[in-house]
PDB file of N, CA and C in Angstrom:
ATOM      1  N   UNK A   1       0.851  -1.163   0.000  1.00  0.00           N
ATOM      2  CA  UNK A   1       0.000   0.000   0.000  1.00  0.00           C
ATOM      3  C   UNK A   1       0.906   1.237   0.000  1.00  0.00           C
ATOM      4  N   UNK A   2       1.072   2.112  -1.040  1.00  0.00           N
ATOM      5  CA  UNK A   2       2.226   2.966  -1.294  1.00  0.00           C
ATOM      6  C   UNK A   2       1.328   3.940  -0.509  1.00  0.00           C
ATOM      7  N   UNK A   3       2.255   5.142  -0.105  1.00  0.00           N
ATOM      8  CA  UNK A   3       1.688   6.205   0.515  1.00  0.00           C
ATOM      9  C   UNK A   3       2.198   7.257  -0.818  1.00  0.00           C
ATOM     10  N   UNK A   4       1.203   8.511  -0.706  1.00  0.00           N
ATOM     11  CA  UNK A   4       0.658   9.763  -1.484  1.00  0.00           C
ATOM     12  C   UNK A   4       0.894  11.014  -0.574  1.00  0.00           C
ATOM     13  N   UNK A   5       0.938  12.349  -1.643  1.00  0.00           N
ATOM     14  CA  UNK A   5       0.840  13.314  -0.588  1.00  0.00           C
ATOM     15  C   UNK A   5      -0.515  13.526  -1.210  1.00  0.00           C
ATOM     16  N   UNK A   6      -0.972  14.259   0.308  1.00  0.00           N
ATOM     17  CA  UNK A   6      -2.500  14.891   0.238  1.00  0.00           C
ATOM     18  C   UNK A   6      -2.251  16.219  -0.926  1.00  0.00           C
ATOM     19  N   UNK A   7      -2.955  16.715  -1.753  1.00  0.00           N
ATOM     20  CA  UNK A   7      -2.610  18.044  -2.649  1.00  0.00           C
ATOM     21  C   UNK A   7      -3.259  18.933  -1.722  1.00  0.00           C
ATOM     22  N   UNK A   8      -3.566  19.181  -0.716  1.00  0.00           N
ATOM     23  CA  UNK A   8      -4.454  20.009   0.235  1.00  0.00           C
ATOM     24  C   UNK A   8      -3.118  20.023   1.111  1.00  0.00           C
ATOM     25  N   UNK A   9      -2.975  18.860   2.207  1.00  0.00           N
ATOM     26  CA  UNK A   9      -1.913  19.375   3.303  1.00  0.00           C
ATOM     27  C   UNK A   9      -0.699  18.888   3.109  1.00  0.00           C
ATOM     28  N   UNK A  10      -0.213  18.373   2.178  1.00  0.00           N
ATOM     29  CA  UNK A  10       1.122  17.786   1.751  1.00  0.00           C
ATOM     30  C   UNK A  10       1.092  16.588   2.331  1.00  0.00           C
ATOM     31  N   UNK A  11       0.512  16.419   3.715  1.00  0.00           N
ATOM     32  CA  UNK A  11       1.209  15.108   4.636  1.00  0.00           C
ATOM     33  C   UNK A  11       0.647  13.840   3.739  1.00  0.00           C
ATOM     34  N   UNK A  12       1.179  12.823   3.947  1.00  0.00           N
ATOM     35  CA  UNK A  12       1.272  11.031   3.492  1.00  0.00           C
ATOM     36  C   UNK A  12      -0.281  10.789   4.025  1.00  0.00           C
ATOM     37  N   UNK A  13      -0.684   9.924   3.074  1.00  0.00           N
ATOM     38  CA  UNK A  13      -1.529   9.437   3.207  1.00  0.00           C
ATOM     39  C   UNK A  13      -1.667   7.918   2.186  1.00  0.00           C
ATOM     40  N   UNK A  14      -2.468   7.150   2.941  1.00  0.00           N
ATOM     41  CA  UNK A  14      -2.509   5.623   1.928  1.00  0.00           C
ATOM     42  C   UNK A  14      -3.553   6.373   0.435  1.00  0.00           C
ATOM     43  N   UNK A  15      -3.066   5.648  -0.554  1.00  0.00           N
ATOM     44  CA  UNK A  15      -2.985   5.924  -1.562  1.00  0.00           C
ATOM     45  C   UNK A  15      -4.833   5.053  -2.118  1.00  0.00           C
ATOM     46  N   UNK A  16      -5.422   4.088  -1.075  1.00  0.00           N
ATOM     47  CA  UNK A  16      -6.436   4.090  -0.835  1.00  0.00           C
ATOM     48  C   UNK A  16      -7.556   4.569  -0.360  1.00  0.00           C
ATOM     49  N   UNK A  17      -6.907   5.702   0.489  1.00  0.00           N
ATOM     50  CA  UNK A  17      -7.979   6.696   0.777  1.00  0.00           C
ATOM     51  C   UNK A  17      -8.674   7.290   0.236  1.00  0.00           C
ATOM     52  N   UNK A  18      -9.965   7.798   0.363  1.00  0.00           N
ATOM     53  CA  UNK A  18     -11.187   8.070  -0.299  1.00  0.00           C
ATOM     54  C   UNK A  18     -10.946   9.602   0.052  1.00  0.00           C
ATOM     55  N   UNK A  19     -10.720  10.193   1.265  1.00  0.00           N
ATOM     56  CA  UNK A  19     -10.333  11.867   1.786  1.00  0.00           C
ATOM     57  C   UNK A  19      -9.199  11.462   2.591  1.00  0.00           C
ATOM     58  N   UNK A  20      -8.246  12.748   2.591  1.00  0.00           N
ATOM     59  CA  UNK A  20      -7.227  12.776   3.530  1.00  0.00           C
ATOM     60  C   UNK A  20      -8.015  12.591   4.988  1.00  0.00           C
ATOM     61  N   UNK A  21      -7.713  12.250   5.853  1.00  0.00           N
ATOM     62  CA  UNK A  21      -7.676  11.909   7.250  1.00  0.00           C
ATOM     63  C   UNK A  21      -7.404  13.714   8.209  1.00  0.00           C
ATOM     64  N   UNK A  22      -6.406  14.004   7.867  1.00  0.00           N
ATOM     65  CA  UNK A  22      -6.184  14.618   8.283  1.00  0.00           C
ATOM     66  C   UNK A  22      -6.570  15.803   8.520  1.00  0.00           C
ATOM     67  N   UNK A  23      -7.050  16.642   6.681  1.00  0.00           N
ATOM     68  CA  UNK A  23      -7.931  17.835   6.282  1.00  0.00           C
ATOM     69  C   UNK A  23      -9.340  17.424   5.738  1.00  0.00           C
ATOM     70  N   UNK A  24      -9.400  16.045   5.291  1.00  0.00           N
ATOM     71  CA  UNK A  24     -10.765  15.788   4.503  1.00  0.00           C
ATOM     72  C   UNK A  24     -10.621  16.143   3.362  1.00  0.00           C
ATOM     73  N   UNK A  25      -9.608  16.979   2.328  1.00  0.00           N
ATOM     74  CA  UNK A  25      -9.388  16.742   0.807  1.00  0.00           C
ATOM     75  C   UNK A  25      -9.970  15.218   0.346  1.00  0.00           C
ATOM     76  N   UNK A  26     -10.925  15.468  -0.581  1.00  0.00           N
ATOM     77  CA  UNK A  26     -11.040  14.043  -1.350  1.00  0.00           C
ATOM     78  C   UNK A  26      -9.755  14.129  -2.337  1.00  0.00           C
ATOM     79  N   UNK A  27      -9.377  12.546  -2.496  1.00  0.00           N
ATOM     80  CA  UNK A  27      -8.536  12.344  -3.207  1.00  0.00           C
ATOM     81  C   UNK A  27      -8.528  12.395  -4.731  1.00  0.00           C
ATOM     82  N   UNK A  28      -9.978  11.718  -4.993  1.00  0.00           N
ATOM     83  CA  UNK A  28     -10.324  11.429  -6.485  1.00  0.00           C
ATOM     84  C   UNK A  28     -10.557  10.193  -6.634  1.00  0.00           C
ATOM     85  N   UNK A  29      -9.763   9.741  -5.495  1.00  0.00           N
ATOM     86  CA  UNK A  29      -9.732   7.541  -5.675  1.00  0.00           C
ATOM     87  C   UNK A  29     -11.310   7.301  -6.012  1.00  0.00           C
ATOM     88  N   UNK A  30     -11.459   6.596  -6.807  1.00  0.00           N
ATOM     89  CA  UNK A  30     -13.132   5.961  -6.931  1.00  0.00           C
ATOM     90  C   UNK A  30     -13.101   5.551  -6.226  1.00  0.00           C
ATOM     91  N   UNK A  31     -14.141   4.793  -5.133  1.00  0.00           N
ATOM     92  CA  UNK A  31     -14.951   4.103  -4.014  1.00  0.00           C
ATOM     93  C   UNK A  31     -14.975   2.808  -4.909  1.00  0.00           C
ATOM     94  N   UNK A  32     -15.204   1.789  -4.453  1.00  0.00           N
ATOM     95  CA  UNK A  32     -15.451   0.439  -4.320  1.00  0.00           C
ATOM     96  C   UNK A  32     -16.659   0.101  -3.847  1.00  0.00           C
ATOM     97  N   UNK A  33     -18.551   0.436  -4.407  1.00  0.00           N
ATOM     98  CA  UNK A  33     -19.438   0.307  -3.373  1.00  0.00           C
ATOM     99  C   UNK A  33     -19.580  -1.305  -3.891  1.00  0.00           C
ATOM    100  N   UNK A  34     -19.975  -2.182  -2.891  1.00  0.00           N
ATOM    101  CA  UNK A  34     -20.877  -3.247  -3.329  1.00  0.00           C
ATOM    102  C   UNK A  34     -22.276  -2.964  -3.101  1.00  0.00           C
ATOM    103  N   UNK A  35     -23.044  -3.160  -4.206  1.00  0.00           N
ATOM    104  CA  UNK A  35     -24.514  -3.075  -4.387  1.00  0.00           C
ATOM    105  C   UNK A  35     -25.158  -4.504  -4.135  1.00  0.00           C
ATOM    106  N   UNK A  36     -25.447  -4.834  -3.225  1.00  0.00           N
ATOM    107  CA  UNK A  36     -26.391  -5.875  -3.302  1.00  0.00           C
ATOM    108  C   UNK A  36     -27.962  -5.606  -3.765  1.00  0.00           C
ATOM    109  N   UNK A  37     -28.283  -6.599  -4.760  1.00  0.00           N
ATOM    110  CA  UNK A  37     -30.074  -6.662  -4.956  1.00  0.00           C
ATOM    111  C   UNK A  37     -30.808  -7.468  -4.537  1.00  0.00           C
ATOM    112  N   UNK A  38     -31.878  -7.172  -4.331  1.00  0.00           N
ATOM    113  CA  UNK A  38     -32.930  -8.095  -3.308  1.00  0.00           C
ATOM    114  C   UNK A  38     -33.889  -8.637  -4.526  1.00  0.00           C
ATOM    115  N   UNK A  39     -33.700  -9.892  -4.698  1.00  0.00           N
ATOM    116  CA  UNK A  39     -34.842 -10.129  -5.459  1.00  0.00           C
ATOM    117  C   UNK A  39     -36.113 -10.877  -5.075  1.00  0.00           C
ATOM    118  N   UNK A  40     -35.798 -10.762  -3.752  1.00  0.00           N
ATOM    119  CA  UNK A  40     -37.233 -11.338  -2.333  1.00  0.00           C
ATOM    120  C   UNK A  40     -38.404 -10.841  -3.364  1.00  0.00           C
ATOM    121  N   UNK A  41     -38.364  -9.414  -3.249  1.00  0.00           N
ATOM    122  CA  UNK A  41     -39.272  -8.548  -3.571  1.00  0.00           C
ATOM    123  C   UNK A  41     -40.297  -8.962  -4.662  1.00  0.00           C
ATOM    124  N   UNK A  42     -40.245  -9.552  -5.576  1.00  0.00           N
ATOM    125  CA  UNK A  42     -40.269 -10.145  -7.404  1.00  0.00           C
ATOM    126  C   UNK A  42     -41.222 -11.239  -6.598  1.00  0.00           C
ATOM    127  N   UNK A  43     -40.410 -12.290  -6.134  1.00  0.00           N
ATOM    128  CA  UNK A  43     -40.892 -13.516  -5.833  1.00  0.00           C
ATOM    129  C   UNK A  43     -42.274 -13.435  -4.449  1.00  0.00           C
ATOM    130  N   UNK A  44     -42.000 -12.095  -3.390  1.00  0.00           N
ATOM    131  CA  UNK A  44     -43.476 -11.786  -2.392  1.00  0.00           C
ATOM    132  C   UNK A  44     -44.302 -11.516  -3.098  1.00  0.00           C
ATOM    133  N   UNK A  45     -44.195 -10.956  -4.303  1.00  0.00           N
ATOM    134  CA  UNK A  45     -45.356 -10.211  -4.939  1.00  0.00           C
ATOM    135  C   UNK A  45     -45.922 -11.592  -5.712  1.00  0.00           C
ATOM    136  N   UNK A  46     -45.525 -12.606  -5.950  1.00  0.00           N
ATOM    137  CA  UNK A  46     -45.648 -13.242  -7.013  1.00  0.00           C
ATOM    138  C   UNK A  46     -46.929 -14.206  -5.466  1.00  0.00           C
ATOM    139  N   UNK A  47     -46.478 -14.547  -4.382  1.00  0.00           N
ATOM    140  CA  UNK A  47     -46.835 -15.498  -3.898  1.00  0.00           C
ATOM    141  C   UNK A  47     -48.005 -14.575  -3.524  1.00  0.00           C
ATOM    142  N   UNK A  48     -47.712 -13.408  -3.457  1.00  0.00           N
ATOM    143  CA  UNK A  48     -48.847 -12.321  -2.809  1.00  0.00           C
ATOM    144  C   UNK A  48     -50.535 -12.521  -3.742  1.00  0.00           C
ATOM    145  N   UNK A  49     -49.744 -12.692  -5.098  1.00  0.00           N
ATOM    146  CA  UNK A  49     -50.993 -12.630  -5.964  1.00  0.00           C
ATOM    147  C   UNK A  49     -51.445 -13.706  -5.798  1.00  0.00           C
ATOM    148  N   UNK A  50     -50.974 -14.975  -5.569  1.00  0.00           N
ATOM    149  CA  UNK A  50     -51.635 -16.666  -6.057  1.00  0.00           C
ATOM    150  C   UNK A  50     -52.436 -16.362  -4.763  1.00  0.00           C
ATOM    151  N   UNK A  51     -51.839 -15.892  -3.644  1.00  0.00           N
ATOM    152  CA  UNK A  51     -52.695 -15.685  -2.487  1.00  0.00           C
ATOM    153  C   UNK A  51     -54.255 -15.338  -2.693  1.00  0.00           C
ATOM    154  N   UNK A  52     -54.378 -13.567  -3.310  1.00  0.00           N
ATOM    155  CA  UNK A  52     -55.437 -13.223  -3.858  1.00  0.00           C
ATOM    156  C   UNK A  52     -56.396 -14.115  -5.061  1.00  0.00           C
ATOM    157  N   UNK A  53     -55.537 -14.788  -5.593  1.00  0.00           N
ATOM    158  CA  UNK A  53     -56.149 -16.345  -6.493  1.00  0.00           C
ATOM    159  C   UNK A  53     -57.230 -16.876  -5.402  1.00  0.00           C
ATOM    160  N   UNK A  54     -55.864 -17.657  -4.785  1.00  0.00           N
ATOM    161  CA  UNK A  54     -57.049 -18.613  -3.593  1.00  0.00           C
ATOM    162  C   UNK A  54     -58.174 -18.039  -3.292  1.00  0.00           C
ATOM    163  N   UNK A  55     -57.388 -17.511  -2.313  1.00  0.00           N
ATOM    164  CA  UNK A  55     -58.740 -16.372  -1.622  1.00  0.00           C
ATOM    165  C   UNK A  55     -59.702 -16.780  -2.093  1.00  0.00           C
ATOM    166  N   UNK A  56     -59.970 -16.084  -3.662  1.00  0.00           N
ATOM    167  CA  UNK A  56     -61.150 -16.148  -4.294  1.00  0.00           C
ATOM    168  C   UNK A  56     -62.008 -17.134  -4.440  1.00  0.00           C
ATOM    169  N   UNK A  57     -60.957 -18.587  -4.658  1.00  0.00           N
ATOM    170  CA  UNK A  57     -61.042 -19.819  -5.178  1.00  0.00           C
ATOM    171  C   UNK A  57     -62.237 -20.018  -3.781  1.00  0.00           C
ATOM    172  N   UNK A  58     -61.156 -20.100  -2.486  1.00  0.00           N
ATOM    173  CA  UNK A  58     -62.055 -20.148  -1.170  1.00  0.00           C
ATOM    174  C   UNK A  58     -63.576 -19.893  -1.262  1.00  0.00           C
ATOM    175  N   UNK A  59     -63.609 -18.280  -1.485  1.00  0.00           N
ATOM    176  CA  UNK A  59     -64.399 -17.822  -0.992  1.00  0.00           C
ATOM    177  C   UNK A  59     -65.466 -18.369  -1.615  1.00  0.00           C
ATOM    178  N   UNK A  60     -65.338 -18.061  -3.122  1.00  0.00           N
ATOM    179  CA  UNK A  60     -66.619 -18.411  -3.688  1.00  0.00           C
ATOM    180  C   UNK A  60     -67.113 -19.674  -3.754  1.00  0.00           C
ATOM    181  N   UNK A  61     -66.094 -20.701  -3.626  1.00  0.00           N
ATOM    182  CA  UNK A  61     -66.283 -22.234  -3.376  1.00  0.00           C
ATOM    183  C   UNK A  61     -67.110 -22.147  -2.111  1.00  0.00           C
ATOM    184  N   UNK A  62     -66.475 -22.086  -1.374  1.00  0.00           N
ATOM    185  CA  UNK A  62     -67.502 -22.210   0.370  1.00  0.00           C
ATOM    186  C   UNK A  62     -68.850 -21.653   0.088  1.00  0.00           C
ATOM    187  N   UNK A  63     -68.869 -20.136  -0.204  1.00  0.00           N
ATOM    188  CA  UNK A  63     -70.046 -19.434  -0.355  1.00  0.00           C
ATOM    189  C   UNK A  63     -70.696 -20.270  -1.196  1.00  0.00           C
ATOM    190  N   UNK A  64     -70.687 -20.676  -2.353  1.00  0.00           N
ATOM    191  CA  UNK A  64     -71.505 -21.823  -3.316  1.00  0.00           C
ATOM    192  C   UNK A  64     -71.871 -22.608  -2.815  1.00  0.00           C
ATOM    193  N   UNK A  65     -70.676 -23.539  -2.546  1.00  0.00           N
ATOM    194  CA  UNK A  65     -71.474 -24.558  -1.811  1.00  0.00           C
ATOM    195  C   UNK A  65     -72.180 -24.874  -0.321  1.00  0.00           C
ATOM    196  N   UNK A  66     -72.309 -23.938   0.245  1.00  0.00           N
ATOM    197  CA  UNK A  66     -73.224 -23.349   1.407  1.00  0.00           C
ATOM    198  C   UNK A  66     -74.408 -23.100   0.652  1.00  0.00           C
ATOM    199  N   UNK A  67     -74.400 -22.204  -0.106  1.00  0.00           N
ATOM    200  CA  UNK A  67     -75.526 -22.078  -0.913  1.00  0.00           C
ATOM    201  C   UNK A  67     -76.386 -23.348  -1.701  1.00  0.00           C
ATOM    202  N   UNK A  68     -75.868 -24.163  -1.936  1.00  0.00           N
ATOM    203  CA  UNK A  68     -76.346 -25.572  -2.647  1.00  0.00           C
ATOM    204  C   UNK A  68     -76.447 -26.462  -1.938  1.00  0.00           C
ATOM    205  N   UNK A  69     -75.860 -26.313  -0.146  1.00  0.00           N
ATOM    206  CA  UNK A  69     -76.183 -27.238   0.498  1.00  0.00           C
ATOM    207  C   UNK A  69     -77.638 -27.825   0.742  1.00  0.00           C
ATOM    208  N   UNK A  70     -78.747 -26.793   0.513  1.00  0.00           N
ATOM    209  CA  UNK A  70     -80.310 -27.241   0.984  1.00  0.00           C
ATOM    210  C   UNK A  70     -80.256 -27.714  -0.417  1.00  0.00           C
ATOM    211  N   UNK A  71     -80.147 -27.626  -1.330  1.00  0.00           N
ATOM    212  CA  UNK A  71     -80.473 -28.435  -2.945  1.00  0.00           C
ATOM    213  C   UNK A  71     -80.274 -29.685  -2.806  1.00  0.00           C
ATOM    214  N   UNK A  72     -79.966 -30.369  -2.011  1.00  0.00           N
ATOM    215  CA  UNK A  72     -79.608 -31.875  -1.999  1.00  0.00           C
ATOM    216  C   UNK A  72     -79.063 -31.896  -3.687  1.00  0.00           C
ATOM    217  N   UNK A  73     -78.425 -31.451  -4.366  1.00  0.00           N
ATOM    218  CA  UNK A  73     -77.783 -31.816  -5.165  1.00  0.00           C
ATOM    219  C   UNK A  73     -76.313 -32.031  -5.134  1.00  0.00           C
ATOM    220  N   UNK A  74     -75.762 -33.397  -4.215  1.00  0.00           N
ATOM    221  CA  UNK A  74     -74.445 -33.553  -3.233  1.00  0.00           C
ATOM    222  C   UNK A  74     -73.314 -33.603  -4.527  1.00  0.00           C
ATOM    223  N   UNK A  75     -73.648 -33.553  -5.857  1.00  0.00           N
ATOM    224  CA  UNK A  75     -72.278 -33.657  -6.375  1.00  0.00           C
ATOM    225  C   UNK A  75     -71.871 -32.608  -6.612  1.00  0.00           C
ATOM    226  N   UNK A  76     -72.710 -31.193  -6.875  1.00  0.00           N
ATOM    227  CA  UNK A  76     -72.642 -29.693  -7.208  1.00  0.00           C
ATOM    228  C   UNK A  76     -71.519 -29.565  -5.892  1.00  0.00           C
ATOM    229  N   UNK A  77     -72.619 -29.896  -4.854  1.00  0.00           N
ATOM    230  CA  UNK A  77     -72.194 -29.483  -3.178  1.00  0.00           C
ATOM    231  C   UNK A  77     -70.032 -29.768  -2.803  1.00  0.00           C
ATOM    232  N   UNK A  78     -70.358 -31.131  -3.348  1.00  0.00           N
ATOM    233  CA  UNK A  78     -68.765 -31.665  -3.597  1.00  0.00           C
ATOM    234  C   UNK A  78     -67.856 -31.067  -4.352  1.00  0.00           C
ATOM    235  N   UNK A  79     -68.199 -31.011  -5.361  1.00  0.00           N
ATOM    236  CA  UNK A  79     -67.361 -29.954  -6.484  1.00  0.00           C
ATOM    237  C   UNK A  79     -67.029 -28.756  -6.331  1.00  0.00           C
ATOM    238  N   UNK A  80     -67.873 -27.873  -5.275  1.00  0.00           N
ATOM    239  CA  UNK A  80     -68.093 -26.902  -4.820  1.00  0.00           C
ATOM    240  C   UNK A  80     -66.919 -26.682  -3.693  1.00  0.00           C
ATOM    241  N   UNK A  81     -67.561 -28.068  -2.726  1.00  0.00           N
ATOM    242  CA  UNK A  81     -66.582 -27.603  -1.441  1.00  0.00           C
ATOM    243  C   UNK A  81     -65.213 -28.069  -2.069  1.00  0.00           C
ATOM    244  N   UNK A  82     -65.093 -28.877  -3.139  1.00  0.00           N
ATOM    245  CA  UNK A  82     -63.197 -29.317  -3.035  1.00  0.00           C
ATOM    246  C   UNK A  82     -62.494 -28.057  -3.689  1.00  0.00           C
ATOM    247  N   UNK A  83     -63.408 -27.325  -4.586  1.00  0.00           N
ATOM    248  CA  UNK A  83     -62.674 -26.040  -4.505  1.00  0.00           C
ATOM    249  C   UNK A  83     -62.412 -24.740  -3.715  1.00  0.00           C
ATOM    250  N   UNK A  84     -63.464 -25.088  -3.000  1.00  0.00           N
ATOM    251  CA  UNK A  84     -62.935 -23.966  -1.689  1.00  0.00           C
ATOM    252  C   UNK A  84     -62.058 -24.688  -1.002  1.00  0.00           C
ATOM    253  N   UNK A  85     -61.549 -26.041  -0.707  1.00  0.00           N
ATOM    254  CA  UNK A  85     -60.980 -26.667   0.017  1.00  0.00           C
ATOM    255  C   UNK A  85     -59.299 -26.332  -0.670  1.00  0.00           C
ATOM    256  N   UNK A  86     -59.540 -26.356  -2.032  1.00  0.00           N
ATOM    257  CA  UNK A  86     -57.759 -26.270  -2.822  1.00  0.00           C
ATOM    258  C   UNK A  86     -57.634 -24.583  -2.637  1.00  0.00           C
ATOM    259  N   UNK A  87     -58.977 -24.074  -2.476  1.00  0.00           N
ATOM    260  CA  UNK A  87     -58.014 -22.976  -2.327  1.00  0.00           C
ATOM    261  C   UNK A  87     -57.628 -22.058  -1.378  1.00  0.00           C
ATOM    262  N   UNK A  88     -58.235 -22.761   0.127  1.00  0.00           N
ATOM    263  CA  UNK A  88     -57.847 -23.060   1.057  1.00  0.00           C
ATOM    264  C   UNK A  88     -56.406 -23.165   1.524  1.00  0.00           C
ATOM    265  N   UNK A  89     -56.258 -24.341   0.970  1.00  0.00           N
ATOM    266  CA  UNK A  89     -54.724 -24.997   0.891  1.00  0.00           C
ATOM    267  C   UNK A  89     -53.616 -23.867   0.476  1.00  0.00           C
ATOM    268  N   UNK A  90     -54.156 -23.746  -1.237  1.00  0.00           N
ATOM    269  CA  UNK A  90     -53.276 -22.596  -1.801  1.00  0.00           C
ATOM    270  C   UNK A  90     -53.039 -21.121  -0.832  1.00  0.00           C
ATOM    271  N   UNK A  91     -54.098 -20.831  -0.284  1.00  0.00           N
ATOM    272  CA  UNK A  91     -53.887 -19.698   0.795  1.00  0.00           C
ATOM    273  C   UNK A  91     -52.803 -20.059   1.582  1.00  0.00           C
ATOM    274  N   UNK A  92     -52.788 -20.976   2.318  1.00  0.00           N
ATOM    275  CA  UNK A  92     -51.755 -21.597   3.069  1.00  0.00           C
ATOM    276  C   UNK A  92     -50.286 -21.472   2.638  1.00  0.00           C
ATOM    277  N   UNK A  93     -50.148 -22.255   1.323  1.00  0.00           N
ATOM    278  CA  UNK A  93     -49.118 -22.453   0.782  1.00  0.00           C
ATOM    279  C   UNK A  93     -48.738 -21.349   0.152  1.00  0.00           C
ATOM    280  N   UNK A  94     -49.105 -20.531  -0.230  1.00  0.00           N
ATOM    281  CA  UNK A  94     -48.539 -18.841  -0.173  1.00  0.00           C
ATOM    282  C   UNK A  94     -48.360 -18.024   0.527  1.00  0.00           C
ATOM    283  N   UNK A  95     -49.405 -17.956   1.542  1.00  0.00           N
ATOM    284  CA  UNK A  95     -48.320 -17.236   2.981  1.00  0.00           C
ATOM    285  C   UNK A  95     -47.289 -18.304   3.357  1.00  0.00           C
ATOM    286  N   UNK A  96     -46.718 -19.322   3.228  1.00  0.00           N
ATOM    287  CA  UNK A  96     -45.439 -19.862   3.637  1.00  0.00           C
ATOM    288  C   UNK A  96     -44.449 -19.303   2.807  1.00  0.00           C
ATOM    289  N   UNK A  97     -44.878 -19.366   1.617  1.00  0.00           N
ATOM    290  CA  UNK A  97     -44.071 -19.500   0.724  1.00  0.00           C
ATOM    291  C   UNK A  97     -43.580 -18.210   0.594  1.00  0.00           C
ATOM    292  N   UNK A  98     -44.574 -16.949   0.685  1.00  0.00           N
ATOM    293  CA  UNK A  98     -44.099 -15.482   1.314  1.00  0.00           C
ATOM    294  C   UNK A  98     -43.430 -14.950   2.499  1.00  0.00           C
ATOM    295  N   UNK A  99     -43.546 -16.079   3.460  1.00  0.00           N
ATOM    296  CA  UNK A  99     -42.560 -15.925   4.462  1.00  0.00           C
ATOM    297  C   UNK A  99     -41.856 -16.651   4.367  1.00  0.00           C
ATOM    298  N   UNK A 100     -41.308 -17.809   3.756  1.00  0.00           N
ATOM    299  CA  UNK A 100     -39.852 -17.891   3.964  1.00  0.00           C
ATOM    300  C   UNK A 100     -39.101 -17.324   2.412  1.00  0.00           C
ATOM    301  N   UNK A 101     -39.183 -16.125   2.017  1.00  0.00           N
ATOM    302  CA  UNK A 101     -38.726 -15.173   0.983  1.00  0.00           C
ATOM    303  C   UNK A 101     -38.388 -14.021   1.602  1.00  0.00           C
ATOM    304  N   UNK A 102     -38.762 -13.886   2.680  1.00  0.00           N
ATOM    305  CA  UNK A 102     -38.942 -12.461   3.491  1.00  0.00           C
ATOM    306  C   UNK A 102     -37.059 -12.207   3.437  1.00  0.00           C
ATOM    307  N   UNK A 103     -36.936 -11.076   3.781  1.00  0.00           N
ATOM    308  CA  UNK A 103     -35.555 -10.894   3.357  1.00  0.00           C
ATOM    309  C   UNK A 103     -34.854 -10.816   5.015  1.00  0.00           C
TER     310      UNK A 103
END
């Protein structure tokens, strides 16, 4: 690590320095930033939406087949509840899947 003079106070300084130490003259040296990117973000939104999917899947499944329950028509009723039931599930399996993405 060679030493420099400061062009501000003359005194030595490492030739890595970003400002003299001494007066705060910047040197000119470029910085070295590391940028990290988060790409959590991409993938919450993604589980966020299948979420709002389910949901729906839920809701209107249950609500239906609540509604068709006095119809004694049990295969509507079935078809009904296994899709509120998957999307049930899917609710589930997207808030997991949104929390373990969390950053």
């Amino acid at each position: 690590m060679p030493l420099i003079k400061c062009s501000e106070c003359q005194k030595e300084i490492s030739d890595k320095a970003t400002a003299c130490p001494h007066c705060g003259c910047p040197t000119g040296q470029p910085t070295n930033t590391l940028v990290q990117l988060d790409s959590a973000p991409h993938k919450r939104k993604k589980y966020r939406q299948g979420f709002l999917i389910f949901a729906a899947m839920f809701f209107f499944g249950m609500m239906l087949a609540l509604g068709n329950l006095s119809s004694g028509d049990s295969g509507k009723f079935a078809l009904l509840f296994i899709i509120g039931l998957v999307g049930f599930i899917g609710m589930i399996a997207s808030s997991i899947g949104s929390w373990l993405n969390k950053p």
